[in-house]
Protein backbone atom coordinates (compact mmCIF):
# COMPACT_ATOMS: atom_id res chain seq x y z
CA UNK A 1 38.94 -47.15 33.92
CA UNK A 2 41.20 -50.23 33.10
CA UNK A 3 43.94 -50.54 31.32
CA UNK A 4 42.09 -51.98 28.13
CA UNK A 5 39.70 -48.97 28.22
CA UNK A 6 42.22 -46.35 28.61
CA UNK A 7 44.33 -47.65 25.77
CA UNK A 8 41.40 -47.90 23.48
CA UNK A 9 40.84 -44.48 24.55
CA UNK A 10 44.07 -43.01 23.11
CA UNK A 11 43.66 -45.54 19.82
CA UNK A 12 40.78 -43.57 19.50
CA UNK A 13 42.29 -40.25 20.38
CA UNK A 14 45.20 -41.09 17.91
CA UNK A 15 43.04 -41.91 15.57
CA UNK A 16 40.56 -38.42 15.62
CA UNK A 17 44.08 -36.51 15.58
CA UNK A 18 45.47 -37.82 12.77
CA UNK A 19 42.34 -37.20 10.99
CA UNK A 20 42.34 -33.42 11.78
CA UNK A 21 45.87 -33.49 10.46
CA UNK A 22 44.69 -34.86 7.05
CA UNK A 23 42.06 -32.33 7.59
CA UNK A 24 44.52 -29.24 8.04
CA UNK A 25 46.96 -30.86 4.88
CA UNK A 26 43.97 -30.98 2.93
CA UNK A 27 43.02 -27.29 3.70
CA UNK A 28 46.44 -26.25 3.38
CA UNK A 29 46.68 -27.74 0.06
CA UNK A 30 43.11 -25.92 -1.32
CA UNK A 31 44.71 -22.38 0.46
CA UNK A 32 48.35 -23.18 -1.70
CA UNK A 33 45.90 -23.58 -4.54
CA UNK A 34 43.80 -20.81 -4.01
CA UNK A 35 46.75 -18.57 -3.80
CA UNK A 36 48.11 -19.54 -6.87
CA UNK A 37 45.04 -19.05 -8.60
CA UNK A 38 44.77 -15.40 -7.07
CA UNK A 39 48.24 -14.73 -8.33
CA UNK A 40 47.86 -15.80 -11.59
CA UNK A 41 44.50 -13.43 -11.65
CA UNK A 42 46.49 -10.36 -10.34
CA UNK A 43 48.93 -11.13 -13.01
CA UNK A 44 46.06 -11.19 -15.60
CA UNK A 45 44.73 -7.94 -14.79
CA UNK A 46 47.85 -6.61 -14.43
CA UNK A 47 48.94 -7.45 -17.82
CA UNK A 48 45.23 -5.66 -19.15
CA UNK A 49 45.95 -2.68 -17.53
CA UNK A 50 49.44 -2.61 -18.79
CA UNK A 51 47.18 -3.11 -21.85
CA UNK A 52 45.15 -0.84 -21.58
CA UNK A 53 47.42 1.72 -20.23
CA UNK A 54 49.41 1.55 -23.95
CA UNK A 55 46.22 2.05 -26.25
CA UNK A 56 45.03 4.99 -23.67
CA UNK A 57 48.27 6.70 -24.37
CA UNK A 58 48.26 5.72 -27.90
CA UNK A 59 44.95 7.23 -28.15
CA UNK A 60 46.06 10.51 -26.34
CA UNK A 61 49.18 10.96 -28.99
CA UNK A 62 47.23 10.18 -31.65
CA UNK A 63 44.15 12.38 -30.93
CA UNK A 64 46.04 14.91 -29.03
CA UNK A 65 44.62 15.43 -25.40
């Protein structure tokens, strides 16, 4: 292998790892998002139960259980 080849080999090598790391930023990003997303949900239901949870005992005072 001569000199030319090998550094055209590591250009090339550079060049594949750097795209991976965009890759893996990328992916991060979209897992960052995801999580948010997942949060906010939990936070969502949480809030309904909560919700829920006051009419149910509402409902039980009301009625009588």
């Amino acid at each position: 292998m001569t000199d030319a080849e090998a550094i055209t080999l590591l250009d090339d090598l550079a060049v594949e790892a750097q795209d991976e790391q965009d890759a893996l930023d990328a992916a991060r990003g979209e897992f960052a998002a995801a999580e948010q997303a997942l949060n906010s949900a939990m936070s969502d239901v949480d809030s309904a139960l909560a919700s829920m949870d006051r009419h149910v005992r509402y409902a039980i005072d009301y009625f009588g259980a």
